[in-house]
Protein backbone atom coordinates (compact mmCIF):
# COMPACT_ATOMS: atom_id res chain seq x y z
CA UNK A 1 112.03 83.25 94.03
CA UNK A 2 114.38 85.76 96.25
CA UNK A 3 115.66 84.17 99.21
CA UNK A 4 115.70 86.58 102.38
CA UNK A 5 116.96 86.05 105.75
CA UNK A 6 115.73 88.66 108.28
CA UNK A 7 118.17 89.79 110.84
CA UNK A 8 116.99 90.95 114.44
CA UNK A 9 113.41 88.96 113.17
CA UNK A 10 111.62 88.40 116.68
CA UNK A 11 111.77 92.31 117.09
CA UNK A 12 109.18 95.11 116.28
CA UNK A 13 109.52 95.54 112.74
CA UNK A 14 111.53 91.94 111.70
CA UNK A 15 108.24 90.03 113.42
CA UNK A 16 106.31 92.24 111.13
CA UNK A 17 108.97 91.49 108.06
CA UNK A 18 108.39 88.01 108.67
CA UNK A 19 104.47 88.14 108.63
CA UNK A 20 104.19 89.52 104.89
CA UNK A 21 106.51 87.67 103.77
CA UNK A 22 104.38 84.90 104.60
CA UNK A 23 101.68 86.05 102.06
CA UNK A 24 104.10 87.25 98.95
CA UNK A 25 104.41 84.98 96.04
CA UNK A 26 108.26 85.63 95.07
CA UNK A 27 109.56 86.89 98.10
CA UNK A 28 110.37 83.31 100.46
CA UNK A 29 112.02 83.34 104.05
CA UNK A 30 114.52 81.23 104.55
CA UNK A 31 116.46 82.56 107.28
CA UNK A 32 116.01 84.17 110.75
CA UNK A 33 118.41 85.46 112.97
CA UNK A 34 117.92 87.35 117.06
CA UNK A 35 120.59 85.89 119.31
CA UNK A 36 117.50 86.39 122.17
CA UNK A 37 114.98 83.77 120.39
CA UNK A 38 117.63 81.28 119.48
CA UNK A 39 116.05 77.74 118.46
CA UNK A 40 112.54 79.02 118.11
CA UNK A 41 110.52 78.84 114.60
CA UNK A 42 110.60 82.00 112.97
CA UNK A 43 106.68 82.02 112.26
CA UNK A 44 105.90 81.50 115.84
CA UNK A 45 107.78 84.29 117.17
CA UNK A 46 106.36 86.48 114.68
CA UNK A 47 102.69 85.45 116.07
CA UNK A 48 101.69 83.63 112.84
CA UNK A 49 101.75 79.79 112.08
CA UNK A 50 105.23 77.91 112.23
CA UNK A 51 107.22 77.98 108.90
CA UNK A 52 109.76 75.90 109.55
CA UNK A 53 112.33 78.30 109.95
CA UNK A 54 115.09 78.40 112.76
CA UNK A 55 116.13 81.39 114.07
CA UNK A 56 119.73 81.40 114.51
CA UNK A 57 121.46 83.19 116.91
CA UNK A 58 124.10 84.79 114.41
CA UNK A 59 124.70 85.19 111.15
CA UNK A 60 127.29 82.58 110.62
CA UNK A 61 125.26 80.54 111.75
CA UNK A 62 122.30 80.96 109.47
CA UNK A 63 124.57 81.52 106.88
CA UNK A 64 126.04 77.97 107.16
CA UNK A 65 122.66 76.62 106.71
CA UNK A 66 122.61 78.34 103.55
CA UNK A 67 123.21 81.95 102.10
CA UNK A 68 120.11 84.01 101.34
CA UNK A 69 119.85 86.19 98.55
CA UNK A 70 118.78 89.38 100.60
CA UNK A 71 119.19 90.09 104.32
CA UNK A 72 116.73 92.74 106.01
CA UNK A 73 118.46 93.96 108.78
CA UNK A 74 115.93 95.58 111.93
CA UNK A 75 118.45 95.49 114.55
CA UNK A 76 120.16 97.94 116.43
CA UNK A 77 122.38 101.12 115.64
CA UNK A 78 125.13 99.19 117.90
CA UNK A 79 125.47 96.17 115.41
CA UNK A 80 124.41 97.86 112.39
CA UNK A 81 127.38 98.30 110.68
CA UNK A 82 129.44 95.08 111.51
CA UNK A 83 126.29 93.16 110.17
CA UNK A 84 125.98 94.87 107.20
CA UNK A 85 129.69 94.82 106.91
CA UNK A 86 129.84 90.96 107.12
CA UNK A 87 126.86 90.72 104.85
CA UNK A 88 128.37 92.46 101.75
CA UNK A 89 131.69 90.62 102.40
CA UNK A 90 129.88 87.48 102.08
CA UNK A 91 128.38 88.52 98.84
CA UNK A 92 124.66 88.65 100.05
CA UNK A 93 122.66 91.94 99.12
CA UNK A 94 121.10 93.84 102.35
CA UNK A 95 118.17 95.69 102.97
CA UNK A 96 119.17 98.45 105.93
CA UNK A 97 116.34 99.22 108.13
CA UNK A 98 118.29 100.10 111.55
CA UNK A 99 119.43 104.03 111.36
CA UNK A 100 122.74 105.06 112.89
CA UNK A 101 125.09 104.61 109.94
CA UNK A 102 127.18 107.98 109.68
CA UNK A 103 128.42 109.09 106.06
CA UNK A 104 131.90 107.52 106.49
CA UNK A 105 129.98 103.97 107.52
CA UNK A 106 128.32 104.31 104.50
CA UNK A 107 131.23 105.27 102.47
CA UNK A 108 133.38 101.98 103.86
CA UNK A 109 129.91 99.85 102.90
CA UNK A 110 129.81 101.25 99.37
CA UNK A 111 133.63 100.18 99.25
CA UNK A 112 133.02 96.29 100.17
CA UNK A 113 130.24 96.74 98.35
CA UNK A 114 131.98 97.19 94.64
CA UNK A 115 134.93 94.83 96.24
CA UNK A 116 132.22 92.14 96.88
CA UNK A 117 129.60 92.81 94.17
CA UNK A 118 127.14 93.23 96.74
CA UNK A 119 124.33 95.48 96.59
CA UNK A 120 122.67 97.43 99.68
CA UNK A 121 119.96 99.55 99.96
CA UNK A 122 120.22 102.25 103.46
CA UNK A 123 116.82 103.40 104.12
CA UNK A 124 115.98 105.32 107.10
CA UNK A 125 112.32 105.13 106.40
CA UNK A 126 110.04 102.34 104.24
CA UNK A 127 106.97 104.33 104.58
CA UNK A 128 106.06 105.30 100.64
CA UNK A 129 103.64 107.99 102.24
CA UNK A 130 107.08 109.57 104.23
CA UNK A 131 109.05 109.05 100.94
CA UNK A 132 106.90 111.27 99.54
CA UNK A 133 106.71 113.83 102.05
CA UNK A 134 110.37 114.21 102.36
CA UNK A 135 110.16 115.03 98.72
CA UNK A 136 107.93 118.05 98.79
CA UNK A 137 109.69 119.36 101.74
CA UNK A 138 112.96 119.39 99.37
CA UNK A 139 110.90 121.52 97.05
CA UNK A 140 109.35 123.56 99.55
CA UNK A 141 112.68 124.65 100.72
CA UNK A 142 113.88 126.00 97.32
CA UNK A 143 110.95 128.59 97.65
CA UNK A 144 110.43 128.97 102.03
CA UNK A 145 113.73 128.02 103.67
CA UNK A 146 112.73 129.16 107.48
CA UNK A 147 111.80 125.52 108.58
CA UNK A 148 112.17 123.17 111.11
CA UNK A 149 111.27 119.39 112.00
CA UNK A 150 109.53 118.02 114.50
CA UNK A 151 109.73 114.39 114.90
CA UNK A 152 107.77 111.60 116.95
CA UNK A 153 108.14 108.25 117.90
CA UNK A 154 107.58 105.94 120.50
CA UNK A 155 110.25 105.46 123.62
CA UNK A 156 111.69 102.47 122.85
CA UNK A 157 113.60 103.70 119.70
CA UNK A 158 117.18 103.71 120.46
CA UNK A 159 118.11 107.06 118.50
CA UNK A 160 117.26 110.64 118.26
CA UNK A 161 117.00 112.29 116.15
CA UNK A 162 115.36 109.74 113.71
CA UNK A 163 117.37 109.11 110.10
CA UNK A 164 114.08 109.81 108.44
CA UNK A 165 114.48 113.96 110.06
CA UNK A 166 117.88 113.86 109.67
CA UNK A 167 117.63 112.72 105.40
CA UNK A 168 114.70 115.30 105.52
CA UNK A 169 116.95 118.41 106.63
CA UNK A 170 120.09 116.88 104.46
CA UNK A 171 117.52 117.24 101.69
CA UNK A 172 116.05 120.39 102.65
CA UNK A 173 119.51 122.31 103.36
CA UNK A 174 120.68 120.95 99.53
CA UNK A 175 117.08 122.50 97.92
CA UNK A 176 118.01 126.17 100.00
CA UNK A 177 118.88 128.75 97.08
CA UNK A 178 118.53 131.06 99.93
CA UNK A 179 119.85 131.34 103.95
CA UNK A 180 117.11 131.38 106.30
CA UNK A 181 116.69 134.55 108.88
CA UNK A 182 118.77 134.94 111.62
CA UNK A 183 117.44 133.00 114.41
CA UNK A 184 117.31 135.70 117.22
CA UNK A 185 116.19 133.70 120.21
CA UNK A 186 118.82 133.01 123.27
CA UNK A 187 117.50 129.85 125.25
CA UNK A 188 117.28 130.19 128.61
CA UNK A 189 117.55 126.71 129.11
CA UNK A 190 119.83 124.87 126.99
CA UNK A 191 118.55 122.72 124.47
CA UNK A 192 115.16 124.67 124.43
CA UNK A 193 115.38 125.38 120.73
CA UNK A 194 116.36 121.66 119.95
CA UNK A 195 119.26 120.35 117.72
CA UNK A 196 120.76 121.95 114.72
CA UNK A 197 121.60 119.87 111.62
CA UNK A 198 122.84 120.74 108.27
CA UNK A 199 121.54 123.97 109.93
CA UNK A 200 117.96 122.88 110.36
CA UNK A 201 116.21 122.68 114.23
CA UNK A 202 115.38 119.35 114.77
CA UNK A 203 112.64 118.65 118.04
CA UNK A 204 112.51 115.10 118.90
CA UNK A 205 109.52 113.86 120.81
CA UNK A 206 109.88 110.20 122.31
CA UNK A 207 106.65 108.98 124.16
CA UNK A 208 104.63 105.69 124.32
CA UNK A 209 101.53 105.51 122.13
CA UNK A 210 103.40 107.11 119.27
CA UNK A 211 104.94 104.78 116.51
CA UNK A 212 106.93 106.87 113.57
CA UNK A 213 105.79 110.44 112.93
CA UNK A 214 107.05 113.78 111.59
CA UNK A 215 105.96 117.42 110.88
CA UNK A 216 108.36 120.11 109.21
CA UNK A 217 106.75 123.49 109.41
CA UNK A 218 108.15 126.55 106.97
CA UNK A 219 107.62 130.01 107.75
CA UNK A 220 107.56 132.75 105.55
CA UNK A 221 106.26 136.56 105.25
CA UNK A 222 102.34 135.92 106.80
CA UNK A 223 102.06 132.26 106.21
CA UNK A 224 103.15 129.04 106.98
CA UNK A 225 102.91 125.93 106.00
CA UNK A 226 103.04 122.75 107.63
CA UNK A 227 103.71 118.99 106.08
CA UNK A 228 103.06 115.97 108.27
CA UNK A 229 103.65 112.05 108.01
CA UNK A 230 102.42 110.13 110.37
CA UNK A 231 102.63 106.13 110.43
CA UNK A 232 99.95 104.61 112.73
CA UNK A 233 101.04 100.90 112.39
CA UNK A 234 104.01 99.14 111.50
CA UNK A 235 102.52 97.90 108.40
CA UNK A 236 102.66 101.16 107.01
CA UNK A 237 106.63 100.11 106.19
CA UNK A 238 106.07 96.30 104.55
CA UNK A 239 105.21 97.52 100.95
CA UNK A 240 108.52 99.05 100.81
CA UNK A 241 110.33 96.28 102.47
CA UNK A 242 108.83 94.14 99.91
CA UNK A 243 109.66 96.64 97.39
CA UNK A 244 113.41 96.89 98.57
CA UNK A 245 113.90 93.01 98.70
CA UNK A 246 113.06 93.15 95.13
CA UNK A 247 115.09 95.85 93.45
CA UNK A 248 118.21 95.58 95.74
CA UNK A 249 119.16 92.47 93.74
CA UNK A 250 119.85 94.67 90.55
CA UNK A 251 120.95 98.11 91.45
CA UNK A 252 124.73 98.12 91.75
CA UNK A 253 126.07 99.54 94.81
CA UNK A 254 124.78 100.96 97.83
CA UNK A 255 121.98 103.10 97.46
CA UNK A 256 120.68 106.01 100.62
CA UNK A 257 117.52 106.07 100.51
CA UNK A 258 114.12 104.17 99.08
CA UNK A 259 113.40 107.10 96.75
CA UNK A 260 115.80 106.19 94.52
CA UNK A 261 113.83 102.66 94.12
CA UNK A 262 111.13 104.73 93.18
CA UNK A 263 110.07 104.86 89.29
């Protein structure tokens, strides 16, 4: 049985954490932790019978009560890294959820990682259907490298661009055996054209009604072609929670990205 403790878990996606975790067999909650819903039981914030679990309103403190295996961390970019930072230096393994770690965060992770033995998984999307997509757009790119992304999610997400666009172009802009055409347009407004990263246009749409979704469209000489994700309910992102509680136990290190959990 793997012990997890989810951090930040009266929120969107940790409510939603704790809900299938209610229904796995070797997956067990045994920790909770949002400094806003303090003293509560972790199964009635989440909107599903009590479980007996106290939500803390830090990490000491559920840590005192006893260390989980795993931590799954849905919090914010603002806290991200000190949590996951004071995770790995306890010797707990974490499964990162929140986006907003830059390379050198990571880089400092990976290092009290291997001082700690620690493992940690950075994923900027769960979705296996988004996984997948950012995949062919890699290969796409080797072959049509005019692209950009267009990414959409609801207005209460704290960042844009999303980590799941931004892993998308850092994969796309590796695949390129070839620069894209000169991009001849002048905005007459700036910011029309979006953000560049890793030289890829990023668009990013916030609205309400949307929850996580993303299109990259490649142009080439009388066609395009167009690849979309879209997740329609938070759901969409448990199985590879789930997945990511189990394998983050036994592969050393920190790992970017939920492919690599992929066999």
């Amino acid at each position: 049985m793997i012990r997890v403790l989810v951090n930040g878990a009266a929120g969107r996606m940790g409510s939603e954490v704790v809900r299938t975790l209610a229904g796995e067999k070797d997956l067990q909650l045994t920790g909770a932790v949002d400094p806003k819903h303090c003293g509560e039981d972790a199964g009635e914030a989440a909107g599903i019978a009590p479980n007996g679990v106290k939500i803390a309103a830090t990490l000491e403190e559920a840590f005192a009560a006893g260390k989980p295996d795993v931590v799954v961390d849905f919090t914010s970019p603002a806290v991200i890294f000190e949590n996951a930072k004071q995770v790995l230096e306890a010797g707990v393994h974490i499964v990162i959820g929140t986006t907003g770690l830059t390379a050198e965060q990571r880089e400092t992770l990976a290092a009290v990682a291997e001082k700690s033995g620690a493992n940690a998984l950075i994923a900027p999307n769960f979705s296996l259907g988004a996984v997948l997509m950012m995949e062919i757009c890699e290969k796409v790119s080797k072959y049509l490298p005019n692209a950009e992304i267009i990414e959409l999610h609801h207005n209460k997400k704290y960042d844009a661009p999303s980590g799941t666009a931004k892993l998308t172009a850092e994969k796309m802009a590796r695949a390129r055996t070839e620069e894209p055409e000169e991009d001849k347009t002048r905005e007459s407004i700036p910011g029309a054209r979006g953000a560049k990263y890793d030289g890829i246009t990023i668009h990013s749409v916030r609205l309400p009604g949307y929850v996580a979704h993303q299109e990259v469209l490649f142009g080439g000489y009388g066609e395009i072609l167009t690849v979309r994700h879209d997740s329609l309910d938070r759901k969409s992102f448990m199985p590879g929670v789930m997945l990511a509680c189990r394998k983050v136990v036994s592969v050393p290190g920190v790992t970017y990205g939920l492919e690599n959990y992929l066999d």
